[in-house]
C-alpha atoms as a PDB file:
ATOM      1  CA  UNK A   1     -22.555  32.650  -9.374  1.00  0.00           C
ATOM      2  CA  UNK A   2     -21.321  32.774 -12.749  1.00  0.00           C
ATOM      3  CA  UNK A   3     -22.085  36.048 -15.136  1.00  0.00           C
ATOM      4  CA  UNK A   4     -25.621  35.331 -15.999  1.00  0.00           C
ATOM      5  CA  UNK A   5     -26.466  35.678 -12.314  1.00  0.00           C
ATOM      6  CA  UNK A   6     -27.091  31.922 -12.486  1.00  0.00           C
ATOM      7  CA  UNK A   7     -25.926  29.171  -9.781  1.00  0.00           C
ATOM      8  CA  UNK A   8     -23.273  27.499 -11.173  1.00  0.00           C
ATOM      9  CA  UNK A   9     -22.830  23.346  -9.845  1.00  0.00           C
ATOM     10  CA  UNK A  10     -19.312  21.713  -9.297  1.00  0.00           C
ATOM     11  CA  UNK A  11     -19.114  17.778 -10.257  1.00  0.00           C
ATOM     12  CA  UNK A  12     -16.892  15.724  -8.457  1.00  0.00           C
ATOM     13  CA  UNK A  13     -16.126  11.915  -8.752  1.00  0.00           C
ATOM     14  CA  UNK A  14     -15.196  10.227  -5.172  1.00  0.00           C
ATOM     15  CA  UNK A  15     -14.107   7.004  -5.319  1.00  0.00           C
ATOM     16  CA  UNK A  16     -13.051   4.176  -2.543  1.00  0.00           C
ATOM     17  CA  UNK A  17      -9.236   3.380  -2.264  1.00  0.00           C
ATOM     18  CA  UNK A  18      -8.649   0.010  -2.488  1.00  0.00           C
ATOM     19  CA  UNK A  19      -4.912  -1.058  -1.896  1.00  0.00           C
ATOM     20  CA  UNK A  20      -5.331  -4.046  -3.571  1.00  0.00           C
ATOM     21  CA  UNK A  21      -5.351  -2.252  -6.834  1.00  0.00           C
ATOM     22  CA  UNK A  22      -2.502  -0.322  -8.070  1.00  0.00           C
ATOM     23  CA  UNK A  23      -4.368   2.214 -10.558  1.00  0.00           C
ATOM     24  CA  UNK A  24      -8.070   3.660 -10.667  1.00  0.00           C
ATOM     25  CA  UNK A  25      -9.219   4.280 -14.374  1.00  0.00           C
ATOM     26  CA  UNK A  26     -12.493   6.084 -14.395  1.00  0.00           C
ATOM     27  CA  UNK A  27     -14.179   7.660 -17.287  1.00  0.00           C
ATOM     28  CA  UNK A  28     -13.563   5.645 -20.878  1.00  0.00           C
ATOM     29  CA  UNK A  29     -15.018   2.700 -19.798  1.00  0.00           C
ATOM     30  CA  UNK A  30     -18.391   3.913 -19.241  1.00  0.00           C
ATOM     31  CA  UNK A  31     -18.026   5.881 -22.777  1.00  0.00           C
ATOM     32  CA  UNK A  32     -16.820   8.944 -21.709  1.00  0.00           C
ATOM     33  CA  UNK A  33     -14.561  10.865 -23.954  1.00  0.00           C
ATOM     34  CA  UNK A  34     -12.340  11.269 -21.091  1.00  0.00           C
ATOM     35  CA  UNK A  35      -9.672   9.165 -18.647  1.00  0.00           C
ATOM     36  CA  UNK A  36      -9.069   9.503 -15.036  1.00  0.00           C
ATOM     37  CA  UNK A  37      -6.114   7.493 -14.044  1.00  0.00           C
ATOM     38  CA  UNK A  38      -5.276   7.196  -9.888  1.00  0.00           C
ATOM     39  CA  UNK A  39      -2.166   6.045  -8.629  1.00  0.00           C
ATOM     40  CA  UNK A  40      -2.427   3.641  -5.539  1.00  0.00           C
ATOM     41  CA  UNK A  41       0.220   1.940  -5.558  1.00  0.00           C
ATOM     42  CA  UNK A  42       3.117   4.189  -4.532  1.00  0.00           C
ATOM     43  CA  UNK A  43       6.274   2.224  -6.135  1.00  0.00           C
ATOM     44  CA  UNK A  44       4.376   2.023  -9.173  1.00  0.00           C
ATOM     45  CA  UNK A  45       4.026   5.599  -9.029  1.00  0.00           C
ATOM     46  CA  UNK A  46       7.557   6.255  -8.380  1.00  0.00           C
ATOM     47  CA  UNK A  47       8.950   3.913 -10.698  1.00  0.00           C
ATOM     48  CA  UNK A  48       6.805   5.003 -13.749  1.00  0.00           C
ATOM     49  CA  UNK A  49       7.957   7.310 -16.456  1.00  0.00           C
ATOM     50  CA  UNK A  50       5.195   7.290 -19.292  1.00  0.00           C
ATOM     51  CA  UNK A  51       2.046   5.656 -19.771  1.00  0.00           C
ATOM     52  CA  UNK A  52       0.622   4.210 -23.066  1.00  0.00           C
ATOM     53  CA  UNK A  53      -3.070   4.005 -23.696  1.00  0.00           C
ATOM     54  CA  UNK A  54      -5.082   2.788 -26.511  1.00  0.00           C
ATOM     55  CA  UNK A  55      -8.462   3.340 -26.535  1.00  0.00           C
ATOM     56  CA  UNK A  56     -10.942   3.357 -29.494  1.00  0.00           C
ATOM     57  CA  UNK A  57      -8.090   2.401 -31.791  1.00  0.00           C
ATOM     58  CA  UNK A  58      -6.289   5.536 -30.573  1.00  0.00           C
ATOM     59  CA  UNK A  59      -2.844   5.690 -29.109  1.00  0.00           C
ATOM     60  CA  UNK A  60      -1.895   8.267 -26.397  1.00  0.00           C
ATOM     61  CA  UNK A  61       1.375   8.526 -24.438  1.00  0.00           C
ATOM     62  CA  UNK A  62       1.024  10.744 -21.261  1.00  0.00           C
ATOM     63  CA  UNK A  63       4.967  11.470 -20.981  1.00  0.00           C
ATOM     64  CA  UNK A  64       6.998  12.567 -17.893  1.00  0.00           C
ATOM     65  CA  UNK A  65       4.516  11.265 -14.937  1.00  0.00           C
ATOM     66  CA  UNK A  66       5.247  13.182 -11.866  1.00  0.00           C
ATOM     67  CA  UNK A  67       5.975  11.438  -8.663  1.00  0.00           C
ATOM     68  CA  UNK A  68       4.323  14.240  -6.449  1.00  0.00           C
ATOM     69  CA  UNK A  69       1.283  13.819  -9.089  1.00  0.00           C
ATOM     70  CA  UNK A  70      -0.955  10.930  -8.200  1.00  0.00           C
ATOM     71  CA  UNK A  71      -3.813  11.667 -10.634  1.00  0.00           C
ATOM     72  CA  UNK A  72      -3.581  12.270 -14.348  1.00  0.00           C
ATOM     73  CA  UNK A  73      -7.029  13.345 -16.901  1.00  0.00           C
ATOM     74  CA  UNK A  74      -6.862  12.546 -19.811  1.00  0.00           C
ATOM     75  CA  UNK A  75      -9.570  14.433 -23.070  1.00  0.00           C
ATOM     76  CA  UNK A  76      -9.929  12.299 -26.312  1.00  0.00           C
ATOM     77  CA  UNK A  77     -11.289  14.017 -29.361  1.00  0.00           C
ATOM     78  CA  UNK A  78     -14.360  13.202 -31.366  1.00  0.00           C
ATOM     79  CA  UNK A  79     -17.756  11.988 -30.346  1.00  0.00           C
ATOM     80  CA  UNK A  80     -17.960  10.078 -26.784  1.00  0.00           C
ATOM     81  CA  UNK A  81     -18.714   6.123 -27.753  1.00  0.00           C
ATOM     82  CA  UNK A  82     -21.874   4.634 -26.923  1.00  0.00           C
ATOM     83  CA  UNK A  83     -21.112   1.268 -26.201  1.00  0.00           C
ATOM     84  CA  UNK A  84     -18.829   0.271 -23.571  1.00  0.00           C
ATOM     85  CA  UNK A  85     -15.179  -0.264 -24.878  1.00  0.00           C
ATOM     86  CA  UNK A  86     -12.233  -1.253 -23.115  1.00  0.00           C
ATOM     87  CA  UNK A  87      -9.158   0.908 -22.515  1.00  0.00           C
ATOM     88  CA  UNK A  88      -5.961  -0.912 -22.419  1.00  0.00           C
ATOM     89  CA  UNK A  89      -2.717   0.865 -20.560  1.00  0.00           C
ATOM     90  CA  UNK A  90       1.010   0.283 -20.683  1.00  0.00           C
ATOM     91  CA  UNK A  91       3.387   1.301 -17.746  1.00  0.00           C
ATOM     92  CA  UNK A  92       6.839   1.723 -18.639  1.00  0.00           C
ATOM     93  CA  UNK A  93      10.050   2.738 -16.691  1.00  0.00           C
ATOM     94  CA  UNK A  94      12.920   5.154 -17.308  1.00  0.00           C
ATOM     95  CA  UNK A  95      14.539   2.133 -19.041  1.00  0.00           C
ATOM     96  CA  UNK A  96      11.454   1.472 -21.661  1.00  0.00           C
ATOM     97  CA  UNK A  97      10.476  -1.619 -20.236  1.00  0.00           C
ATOM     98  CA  UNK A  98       7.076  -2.567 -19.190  1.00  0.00           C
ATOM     99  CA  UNK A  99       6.172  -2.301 -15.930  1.00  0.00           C
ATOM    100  CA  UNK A 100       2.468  -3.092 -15.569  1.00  0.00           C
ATOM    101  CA  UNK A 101      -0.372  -3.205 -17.480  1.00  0.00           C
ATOM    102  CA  UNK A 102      -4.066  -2.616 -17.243  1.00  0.00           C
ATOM    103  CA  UNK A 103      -6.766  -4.558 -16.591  1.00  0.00           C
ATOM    104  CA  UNK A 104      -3.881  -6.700 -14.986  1.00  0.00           C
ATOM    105  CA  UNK A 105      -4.670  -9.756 -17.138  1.00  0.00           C
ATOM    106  CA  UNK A 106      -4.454  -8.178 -20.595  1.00  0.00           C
ATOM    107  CA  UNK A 107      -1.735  -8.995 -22.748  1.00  0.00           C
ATOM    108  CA  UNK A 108      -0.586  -5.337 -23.620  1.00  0.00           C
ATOM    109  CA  UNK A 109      -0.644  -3.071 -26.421  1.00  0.00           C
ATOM    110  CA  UNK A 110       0.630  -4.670 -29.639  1.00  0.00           C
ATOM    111  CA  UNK A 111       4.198  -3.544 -29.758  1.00  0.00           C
ATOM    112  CA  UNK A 112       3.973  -2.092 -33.285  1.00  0.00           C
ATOM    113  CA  UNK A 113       1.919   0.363 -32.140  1.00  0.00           C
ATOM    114  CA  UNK A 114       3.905   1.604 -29.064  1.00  0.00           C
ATOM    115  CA  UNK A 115       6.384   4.306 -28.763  1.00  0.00           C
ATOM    116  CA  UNK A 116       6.079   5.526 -31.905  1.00  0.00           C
END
């Protein structure tokens, strides 16, 4: 109970692991102001250093991922967006390359607005 004396409720996402993905992105795409991103894909995991990801027109870099970390949350600022948008991410090594993107098929983030 919190200090009110009132019950207070825990939220928690569960989600299927699929090995044929390498990542699990939860959150943005349904308008949240918020990212979840899930490692499956262990070498991905181990060979990833930062992660780029534009969303809304907004770059973020999560820096120093954590190989015994699998799970990263991400808060944007401002008001959640209504409509669905898509979230695009950039995987890059220790050696600044790109290693992955996602949604697999996209094309990246343009490369003027990376790594800024």
């Amino acid at each position: 109970m919190n200090n009110n004396g009132k019950l207070e409720y825990r939220k928690s996402i569960v989600t299927g692991i699929n090995n044929e993905k390498k990542v699990e992105v939860l959150g943005v795409n349904g308008g949240f102001r918020y990212i979840i991103i899930t490692f499956f894909d262990e070498e991905l995991l181990n060979n990833t250093k930062n992660i780029s990801v534009l969303y809304n027109g907004n770059l973020t870099n999560i820096k120093d991922i954590k190989v015994d970390r699998k799970s990263y949350i991400i808060q944007f600022e401002g008001s959640p967006i209504k409509k669905r948008n898509t979230v695009k991410l950039e995987f890059w090594d220790s050696k600044n390359n790109v290693i992955y993107n996602y949604p697999d098929k996209s094309k990246g983030i343009e490369q003027s607005r990376v790594r800024k």
